[in-house]
C-alpha atoms as a PDB file:
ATOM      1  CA  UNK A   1       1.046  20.623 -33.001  1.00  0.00           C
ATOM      2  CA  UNK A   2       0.837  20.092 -37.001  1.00  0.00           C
ATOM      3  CA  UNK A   3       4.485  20.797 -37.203  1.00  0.00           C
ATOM      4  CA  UNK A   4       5.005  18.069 -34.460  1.00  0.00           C
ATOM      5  CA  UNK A   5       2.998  15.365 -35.699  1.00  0.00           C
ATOM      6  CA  UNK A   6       4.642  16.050 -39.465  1.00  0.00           C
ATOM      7  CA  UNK A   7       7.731  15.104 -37.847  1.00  0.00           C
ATOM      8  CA  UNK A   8       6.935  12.293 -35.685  1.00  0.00           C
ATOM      9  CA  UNK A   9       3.973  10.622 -37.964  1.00  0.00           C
ATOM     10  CA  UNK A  10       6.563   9.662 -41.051  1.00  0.00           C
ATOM     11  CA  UNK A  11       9.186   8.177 -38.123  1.00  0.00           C
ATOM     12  CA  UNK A  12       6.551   5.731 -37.014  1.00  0.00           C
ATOM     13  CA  UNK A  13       5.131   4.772 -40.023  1.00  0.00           C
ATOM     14  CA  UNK A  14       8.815   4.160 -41.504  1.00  0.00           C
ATOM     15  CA  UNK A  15       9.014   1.237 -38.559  1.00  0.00           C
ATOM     16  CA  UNK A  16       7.403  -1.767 -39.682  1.00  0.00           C
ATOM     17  CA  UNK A  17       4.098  -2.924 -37.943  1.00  0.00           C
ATOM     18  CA  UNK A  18       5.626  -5.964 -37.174  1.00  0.00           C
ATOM     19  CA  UNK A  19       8.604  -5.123 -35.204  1.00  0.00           C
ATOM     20  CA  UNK A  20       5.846  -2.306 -33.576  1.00  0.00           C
ATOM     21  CA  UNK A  21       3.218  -5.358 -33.010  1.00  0.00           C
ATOM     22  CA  UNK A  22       6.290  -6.972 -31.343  1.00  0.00           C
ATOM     23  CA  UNK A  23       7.224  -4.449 -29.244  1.00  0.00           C
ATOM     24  CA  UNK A  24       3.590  -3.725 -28.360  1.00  0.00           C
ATOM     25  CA  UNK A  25       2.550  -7.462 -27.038  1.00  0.00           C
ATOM     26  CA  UNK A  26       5.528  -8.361 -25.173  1.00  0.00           C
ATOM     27  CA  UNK A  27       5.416  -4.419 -23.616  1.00  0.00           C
ATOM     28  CA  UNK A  28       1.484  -5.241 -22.542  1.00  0.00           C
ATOM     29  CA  UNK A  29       2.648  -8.984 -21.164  1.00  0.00           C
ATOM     30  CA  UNK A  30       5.339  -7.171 -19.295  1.00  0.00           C
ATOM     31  CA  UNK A  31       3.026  -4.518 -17.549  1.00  0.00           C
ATOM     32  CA  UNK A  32       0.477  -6.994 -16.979  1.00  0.00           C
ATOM     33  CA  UNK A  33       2.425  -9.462 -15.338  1.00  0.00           C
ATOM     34  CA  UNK A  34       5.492  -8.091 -14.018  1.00  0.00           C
ATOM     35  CA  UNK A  35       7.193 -10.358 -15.534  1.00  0.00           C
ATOM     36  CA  UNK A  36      10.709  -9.452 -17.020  1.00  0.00           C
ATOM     37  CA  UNK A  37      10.685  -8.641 -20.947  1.00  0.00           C
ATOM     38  CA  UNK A  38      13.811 -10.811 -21.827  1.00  0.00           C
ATOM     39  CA  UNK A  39      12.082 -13.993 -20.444  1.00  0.00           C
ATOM     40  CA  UNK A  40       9.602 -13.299 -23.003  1.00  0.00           C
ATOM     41  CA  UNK A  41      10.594 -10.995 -25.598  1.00  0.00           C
ATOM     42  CA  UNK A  42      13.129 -12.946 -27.351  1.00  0.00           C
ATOM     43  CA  UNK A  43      11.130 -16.133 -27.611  1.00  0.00           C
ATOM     44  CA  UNK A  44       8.627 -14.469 -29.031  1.00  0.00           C
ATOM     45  CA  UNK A  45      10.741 -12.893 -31.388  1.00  0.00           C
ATOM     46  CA  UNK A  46      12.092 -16.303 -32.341  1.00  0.00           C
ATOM     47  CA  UNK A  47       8.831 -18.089 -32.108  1.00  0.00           C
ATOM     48  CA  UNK A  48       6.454 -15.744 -33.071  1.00  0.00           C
ATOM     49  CA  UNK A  49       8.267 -13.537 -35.986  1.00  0.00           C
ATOM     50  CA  UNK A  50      10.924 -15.595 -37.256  1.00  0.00           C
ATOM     51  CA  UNK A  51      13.601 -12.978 -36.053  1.00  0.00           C
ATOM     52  CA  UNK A  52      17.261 -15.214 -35.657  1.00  0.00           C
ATOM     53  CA  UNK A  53      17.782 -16.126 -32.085  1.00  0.00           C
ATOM     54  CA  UNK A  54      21.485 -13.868 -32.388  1.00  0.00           C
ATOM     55  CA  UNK A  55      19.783 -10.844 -33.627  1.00  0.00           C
ATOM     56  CA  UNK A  56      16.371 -11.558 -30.752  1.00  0.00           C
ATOM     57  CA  UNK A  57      19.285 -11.647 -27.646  1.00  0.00           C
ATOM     58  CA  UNK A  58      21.597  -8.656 -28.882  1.00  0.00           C
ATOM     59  CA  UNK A  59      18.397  -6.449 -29.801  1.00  0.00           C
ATOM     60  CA  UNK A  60      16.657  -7.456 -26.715  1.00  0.00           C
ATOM     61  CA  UNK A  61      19.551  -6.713 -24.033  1.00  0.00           C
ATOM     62  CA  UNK A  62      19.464  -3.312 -25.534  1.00  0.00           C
ATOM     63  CA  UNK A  63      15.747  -3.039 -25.579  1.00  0.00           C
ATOM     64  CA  UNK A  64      16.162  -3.935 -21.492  1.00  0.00           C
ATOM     65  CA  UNK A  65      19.045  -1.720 -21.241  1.00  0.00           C
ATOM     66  CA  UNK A  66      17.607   1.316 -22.450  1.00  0.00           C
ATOM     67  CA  UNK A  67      13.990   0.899 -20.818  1.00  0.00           C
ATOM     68  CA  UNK A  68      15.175   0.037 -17.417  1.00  0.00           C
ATOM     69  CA  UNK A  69      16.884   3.212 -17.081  1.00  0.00           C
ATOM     70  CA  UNK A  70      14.376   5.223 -15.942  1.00  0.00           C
ATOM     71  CA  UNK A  71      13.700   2.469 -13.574  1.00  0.00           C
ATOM     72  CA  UNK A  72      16.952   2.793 -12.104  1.00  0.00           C
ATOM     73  CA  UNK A  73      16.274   6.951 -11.564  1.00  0.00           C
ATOM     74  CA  UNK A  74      13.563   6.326  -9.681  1.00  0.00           C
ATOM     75  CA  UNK A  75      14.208   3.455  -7.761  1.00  0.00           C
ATOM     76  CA  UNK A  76      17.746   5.689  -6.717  1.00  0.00           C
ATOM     77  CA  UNK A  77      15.639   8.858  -6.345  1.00  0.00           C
ATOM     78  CA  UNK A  78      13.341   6.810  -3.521  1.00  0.00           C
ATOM     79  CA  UNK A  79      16.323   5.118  -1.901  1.00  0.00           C
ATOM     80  CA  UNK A  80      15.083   1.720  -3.197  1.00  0.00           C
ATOM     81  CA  UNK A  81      19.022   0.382  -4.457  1.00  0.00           C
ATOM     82  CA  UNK A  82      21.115  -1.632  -2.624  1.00  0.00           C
ATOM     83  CA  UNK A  83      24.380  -0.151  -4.361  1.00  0.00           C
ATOM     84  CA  UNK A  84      26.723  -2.453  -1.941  1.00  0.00           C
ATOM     85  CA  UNK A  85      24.566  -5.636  -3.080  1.00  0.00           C
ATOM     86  CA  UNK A  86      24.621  -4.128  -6.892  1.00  0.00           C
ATOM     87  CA  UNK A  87      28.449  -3.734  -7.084  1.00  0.00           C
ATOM     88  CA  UNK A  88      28.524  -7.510  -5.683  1.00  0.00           C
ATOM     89  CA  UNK A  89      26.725  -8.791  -8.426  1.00  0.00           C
ATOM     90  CA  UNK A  90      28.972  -6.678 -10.725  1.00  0.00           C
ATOM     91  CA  UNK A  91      31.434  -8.003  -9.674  1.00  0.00           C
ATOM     92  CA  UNK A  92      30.575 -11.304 -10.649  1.00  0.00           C
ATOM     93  CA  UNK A  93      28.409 -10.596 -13.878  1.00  0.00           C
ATOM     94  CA  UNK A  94      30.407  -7.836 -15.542  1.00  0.00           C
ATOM     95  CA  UNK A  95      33.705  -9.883 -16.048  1.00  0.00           C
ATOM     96  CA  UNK A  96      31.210 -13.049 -16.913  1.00  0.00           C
ATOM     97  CA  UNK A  97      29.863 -11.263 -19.837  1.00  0.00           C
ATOM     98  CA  UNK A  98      32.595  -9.703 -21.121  1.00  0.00           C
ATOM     99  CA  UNK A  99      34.692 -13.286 -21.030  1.00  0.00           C
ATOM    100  CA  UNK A 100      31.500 -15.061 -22.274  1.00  0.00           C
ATOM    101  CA  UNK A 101      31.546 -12.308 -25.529  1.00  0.00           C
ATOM    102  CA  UNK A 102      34.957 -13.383 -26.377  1.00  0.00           C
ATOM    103  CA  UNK A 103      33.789 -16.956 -26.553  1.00  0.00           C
ATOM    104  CA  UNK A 104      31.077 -16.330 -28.785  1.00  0.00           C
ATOM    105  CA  UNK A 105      33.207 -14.576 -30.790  1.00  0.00           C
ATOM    106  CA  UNK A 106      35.871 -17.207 -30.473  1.00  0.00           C
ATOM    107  CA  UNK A 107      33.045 -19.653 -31.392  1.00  0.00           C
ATOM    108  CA  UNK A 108      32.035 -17.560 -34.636  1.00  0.00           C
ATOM    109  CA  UNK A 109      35.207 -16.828 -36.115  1.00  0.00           C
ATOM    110  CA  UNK A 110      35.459 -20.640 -35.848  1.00  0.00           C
ATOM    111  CA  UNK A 111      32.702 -21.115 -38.226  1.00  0.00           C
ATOM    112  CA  UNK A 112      30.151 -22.595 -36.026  1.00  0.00           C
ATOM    113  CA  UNK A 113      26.706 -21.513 -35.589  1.00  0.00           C
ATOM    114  CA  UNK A 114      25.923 -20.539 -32.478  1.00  0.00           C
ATOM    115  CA  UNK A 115      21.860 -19.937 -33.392  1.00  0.00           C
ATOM    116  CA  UNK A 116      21.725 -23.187 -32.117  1.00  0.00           C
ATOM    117  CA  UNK A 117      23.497 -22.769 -28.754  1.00  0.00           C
ATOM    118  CA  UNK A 118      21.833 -19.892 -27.950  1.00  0.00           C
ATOM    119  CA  UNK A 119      18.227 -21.649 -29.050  1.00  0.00           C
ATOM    120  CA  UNK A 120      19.361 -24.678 -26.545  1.00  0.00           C
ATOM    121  CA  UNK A 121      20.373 -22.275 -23.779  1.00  0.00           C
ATOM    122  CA  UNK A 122      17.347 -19.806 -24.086  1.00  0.00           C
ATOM    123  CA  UNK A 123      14.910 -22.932 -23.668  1.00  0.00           C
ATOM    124  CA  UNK A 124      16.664 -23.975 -20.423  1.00  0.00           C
ATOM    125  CA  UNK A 125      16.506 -20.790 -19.122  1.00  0.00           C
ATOM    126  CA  UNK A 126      12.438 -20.230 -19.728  1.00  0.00           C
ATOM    127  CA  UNK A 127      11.766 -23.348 -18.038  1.00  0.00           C
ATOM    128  CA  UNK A 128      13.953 -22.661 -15.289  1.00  0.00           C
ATOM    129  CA  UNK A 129      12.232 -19.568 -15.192  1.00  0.00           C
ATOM    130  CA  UNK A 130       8.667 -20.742 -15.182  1.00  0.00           C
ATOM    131  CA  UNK A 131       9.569 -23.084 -12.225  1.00  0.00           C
ATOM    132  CA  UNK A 132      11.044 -20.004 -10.324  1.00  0.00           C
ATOM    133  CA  UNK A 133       8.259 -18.025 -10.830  1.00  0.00           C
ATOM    134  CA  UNK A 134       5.776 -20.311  -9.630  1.00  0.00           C
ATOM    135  CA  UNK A 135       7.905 -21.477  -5.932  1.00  0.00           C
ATOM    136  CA  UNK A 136       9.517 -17.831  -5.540  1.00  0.00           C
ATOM    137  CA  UNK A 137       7.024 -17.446  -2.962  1.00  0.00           C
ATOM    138  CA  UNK A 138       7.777 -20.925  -1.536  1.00  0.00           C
ATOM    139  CA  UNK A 139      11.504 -20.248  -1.248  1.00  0.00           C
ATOM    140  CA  UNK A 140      11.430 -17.007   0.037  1.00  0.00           C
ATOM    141  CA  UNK A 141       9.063 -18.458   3.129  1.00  0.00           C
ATOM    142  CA  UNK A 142      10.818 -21.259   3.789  1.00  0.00           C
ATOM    143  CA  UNK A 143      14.554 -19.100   3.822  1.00  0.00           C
ATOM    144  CA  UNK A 144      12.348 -15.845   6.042  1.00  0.00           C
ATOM    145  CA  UNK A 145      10.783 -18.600   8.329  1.00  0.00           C
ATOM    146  CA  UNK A 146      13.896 -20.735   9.081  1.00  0.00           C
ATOM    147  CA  UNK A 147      16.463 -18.565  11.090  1.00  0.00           C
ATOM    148  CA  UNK A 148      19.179 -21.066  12.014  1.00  0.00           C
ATOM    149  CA  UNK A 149      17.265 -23.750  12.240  1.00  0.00           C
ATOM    150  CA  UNK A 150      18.663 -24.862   8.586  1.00  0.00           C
ATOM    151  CA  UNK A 151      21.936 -26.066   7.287  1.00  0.00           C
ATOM    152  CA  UNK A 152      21.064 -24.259   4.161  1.00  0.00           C
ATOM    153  CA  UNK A 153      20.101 -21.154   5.892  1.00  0.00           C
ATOM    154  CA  UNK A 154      23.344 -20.789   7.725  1.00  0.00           C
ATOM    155  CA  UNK A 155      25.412 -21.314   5.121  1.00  0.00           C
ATOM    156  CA  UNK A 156      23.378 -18.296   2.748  1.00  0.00           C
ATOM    157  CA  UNK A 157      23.946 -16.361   5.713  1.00  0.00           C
ATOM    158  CA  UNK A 158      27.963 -17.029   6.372  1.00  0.00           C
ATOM    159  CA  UNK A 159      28.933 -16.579   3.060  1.00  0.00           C
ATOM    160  CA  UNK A 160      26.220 -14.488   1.522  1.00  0.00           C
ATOM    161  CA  UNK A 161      28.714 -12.055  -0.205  1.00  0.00           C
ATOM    162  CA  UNK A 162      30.677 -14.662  -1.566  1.00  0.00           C
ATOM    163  CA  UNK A 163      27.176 -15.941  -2.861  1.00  0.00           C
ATOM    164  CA  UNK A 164      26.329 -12.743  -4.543  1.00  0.00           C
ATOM    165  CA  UNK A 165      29.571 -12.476  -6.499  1.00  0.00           C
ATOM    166  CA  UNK A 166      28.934 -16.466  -8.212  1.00  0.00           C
ATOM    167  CA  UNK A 167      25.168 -15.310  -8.645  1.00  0.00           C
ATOM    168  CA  UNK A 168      26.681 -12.367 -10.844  1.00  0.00           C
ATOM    169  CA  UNK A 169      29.100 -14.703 -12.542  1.00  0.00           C
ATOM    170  CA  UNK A 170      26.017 -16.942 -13.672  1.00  0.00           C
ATOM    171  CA  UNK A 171      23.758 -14.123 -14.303  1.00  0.00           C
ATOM    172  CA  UNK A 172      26.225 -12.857 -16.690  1.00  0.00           C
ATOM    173  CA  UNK A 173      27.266 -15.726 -18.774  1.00  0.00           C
ATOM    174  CA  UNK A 174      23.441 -16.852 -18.958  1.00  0.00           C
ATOM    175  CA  UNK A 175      21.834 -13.528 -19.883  1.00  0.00           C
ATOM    176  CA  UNK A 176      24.904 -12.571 -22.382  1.00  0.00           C
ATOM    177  CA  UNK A 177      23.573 -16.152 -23.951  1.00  0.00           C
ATOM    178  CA  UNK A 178      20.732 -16.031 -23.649  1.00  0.00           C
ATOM    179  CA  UNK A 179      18.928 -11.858 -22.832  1.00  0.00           C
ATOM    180  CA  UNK A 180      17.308 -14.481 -19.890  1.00  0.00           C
ATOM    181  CA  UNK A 181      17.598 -13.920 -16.195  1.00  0.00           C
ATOM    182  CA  UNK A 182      18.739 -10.815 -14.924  1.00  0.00           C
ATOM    183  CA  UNK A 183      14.815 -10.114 -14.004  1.00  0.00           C
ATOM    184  CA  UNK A 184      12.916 -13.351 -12.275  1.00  0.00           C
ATOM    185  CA  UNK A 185      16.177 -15.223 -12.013  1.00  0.00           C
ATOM    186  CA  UNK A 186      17.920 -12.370 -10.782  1.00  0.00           C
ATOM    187  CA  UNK A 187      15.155 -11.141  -7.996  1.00  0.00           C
ATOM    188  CA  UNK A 188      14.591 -14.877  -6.920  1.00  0.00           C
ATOM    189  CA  UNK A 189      18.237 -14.961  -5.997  1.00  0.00           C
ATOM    190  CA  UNK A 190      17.990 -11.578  -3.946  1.00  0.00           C
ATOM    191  CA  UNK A 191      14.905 -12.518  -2.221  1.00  0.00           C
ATOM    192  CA  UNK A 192      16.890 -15.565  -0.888  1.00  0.00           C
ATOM    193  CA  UNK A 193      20.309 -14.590   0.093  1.00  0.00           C
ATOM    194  CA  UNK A 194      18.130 -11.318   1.478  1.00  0.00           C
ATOM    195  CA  UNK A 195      15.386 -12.321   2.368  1.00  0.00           C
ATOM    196  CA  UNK A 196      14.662  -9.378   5.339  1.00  0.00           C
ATOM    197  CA  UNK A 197      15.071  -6.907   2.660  1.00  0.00           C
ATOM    198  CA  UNK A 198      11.718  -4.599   1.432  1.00  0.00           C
ATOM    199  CA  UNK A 199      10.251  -6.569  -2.370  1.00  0.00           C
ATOM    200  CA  UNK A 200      10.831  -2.932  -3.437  1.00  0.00           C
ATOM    201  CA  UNK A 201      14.285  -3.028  -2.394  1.00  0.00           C
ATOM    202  CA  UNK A 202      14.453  -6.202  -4.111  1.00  0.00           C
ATOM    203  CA  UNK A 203      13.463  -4.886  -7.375  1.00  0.00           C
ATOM    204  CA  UNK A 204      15.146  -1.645  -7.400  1.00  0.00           C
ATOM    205  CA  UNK A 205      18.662  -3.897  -6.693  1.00  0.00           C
ATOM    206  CA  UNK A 206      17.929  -5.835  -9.175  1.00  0.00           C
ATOM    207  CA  UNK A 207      17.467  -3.819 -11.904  1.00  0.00           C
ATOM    208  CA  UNK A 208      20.205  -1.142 -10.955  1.00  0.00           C
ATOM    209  CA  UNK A 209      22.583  -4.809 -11.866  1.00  0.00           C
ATOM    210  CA  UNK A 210      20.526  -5.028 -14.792  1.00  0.00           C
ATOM    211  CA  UNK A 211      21.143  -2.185 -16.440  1.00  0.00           C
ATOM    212  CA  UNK A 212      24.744  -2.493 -16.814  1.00  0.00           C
ATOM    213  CA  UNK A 213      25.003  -5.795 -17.488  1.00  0.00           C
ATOM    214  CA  UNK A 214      22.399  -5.586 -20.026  1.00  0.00           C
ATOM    215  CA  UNK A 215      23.974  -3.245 -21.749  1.00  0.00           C
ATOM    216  CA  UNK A 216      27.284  -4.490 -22.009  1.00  0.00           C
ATOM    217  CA  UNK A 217      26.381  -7.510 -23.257  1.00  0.00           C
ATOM    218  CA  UNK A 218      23.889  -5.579 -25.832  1.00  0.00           C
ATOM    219  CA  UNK A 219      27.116  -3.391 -26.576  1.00  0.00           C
ATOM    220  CA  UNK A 220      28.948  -7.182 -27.154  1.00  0.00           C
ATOM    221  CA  UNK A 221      25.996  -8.303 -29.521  1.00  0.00           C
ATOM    222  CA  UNK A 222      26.398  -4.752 -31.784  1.00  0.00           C
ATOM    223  CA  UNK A 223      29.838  -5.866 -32.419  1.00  0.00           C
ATOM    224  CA  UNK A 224      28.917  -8.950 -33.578  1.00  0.00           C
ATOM    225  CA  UNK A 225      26.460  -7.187 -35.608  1.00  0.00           C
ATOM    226  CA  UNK A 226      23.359  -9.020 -33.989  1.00  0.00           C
ATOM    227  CA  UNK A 227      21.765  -6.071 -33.356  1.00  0.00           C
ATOM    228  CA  UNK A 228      18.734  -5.070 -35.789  1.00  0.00           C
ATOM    229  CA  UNK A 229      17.982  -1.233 -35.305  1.00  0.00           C
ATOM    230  CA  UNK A 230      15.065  -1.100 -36.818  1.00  0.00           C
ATOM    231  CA  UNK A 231      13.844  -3.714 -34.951  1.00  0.00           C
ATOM    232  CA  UNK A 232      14.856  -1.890 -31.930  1.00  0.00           C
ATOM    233  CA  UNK A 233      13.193   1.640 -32.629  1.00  0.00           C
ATOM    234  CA  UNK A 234       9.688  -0.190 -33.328  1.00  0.00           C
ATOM    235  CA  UNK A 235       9.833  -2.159 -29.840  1.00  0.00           C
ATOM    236  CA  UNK A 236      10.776   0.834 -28.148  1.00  0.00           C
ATOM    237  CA  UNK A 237       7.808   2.600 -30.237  1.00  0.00           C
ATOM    238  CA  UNK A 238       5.467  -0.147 -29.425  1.00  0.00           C
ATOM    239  CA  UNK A 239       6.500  -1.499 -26.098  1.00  0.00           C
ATOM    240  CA  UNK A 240       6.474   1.546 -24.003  1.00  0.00           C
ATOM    241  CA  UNK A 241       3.064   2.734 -23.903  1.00  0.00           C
ATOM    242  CA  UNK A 242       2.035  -0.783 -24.183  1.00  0.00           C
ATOM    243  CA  UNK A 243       4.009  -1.484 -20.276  1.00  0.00           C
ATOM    244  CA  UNK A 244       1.860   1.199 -18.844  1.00  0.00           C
ATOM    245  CA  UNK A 245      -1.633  -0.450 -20.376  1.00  0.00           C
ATOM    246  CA  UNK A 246      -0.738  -3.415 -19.201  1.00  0.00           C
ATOM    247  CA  UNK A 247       0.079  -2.017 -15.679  1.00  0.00           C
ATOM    248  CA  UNK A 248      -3.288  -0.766 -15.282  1.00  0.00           C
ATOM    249  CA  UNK A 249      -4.993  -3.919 -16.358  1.00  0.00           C
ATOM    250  CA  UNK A 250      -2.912  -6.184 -14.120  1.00  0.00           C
ATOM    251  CA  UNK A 251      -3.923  -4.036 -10.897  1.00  0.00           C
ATOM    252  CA  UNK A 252      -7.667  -5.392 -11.850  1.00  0.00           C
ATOM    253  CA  UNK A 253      -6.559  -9.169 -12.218  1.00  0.00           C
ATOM    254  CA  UNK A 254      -5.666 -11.445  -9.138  1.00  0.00           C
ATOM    255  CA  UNK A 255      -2.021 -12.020  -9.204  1.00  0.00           C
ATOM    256  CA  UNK A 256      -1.660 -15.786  -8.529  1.00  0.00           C
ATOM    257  CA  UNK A 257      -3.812 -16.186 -11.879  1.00  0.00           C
ATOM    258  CA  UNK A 258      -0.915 -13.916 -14.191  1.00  0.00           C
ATOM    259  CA  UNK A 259       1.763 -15.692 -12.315  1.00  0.00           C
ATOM    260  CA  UNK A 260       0.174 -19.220 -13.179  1.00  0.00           C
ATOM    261  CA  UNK A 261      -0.471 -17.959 -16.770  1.00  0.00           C
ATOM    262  CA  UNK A 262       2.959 -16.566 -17.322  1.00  0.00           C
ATOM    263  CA  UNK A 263       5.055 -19.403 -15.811  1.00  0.00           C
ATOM    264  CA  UNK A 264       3.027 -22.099 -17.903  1.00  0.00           C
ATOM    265  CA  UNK A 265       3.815 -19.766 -21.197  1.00  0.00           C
ATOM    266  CA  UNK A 266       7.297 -19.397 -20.381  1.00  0.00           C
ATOM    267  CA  UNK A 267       7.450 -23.466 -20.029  1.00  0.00           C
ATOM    268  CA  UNK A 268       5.727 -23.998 -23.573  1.00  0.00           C
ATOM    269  CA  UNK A 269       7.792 -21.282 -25.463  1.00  0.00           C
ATOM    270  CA  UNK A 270      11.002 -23.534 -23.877  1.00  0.00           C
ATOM    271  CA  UNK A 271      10.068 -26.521 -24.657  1.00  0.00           C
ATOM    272  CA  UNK A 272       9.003 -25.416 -28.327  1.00  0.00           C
ATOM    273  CA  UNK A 273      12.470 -23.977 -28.344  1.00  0.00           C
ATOM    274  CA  UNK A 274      13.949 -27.148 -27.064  1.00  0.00           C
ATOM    275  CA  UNK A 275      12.491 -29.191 -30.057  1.00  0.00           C
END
């Protein structure tokens, strides 16, 4: 034990407290809420600790990439993934991301600063995200509740596949921008286009798309060099065992209050961004 805690005790303390204190409050926001972390760890990055908006997204899609593994394992393990509905969406986002890197990097070997783009487009995204959260439920009943009887309806249904594939094209070019959307954007869209499927099959879809895309827009952001490590090893350090306190708070706390809470934070932190 002595010998363990000589080799792990110097590897924390050599992260710095504030990338750790990072880490640890957006990991306790995510298990309280349920919310995804890239809707709220990169404006608090940018808000809260000054990080640049580049090096926030690219260290944030690989902070989701690497924690929502194990999500993916057991949501496979418990038959949970829609891997016909995942490949759809890969379809879409996977080319998307990897066409919206070369702009970026088209856009930086120009000269211009893209800080500014990506400030603009993470601020749209948080307050389309607060709305979201807040009439998911809305949506979801009206599309479950409404079998042919809407024009809307009828046209998810006839061309639902074709649906999937644009939803993946969006979903990449936004969260490549932006570390936004593949969570409460990405599960909204699901719970409309299928909205018979189980929430837990829902989820489990979702963030088997996640994952990759995530991380191959992360990958993008390292070869920029928008990636901070260190920065990365204390919100892993600080966010994990912070997700599962949070989890065990949230089961106490109704959750139409954390849903109100969250979506009204999410609209601040994107207006702030927007001015």
């Amino acid at each position: 034990m002595e010998e363990f805690l000589a080799v792990v005790v110097p590897i924390v303390l050599s992260f710095e407290l504030m990338h750790i204190a990072a880490g640890s409050l957006v990991g306790f926001v995510i298990g309280l809420t349920g919310v995804g972390g890239g809707s709220l760890m990169t404006p608090i990055l940018v808000l809260g600790f000054g990080i640049a908006p580049a090096i926030a997204v690219g260290t944030d899609l690989l902070y989701a990439a690497l924690t929502k593994c194990s999500g993916v394992f057991f949501h496979h393990r418990h038959k949970t993934v829609d891997w016909r509905i995942v490949g759809l969406l890969g379809a879409g986002s996977v080319p998307s991301s990897l066409i919206t890197l070369a702009l970026l990097e088209q856009i930086k070997a120009a000269g211009f600063n893209s800080d500014r783009f990506m400030m603009l487009t993470l601020s749209v995204m948080l307050v389309l995200t607060s709305f979201i959260i807040l009439i998911k439920g809305r949506l979801v009943s009206y599309v479950s509740h409404h079998h042919g009887e809407s024009a809307i309806v009828i046209i998810l249904k006839a061309y639902r596949a074709h649906i999937t594939v644009l939803s993946g094209v969006a979903l990449g070019m936004l969260v490549t921008i932006s570390s936004v959307g593949a969570g409460a954007i990405g599960s909204a869209i699901l719970f409309l286009l299928y909205p018979h499927k189980k929430p837990i099959s829902i989820v489990g879809t979702d963030i088997a798309h996640a994952v990759p895309l995530t991380a191959i827009a992360g990958m993008g952001h390292l070869h920029f060099g928008s990636v901070d490590y260190d920065l990365l090893s204390g919100l892993l350090v600080g966010g994990i065992p912070a997700i599962y306190l949070g989890s065990l708070i949230g089961r106490h706390i109704p959750d139409r209050w954390l849903r109100s809470a969250i979506a009204l934070l999410l609209f601040a932190m994107g207006v702030k961004l927007a001015l």
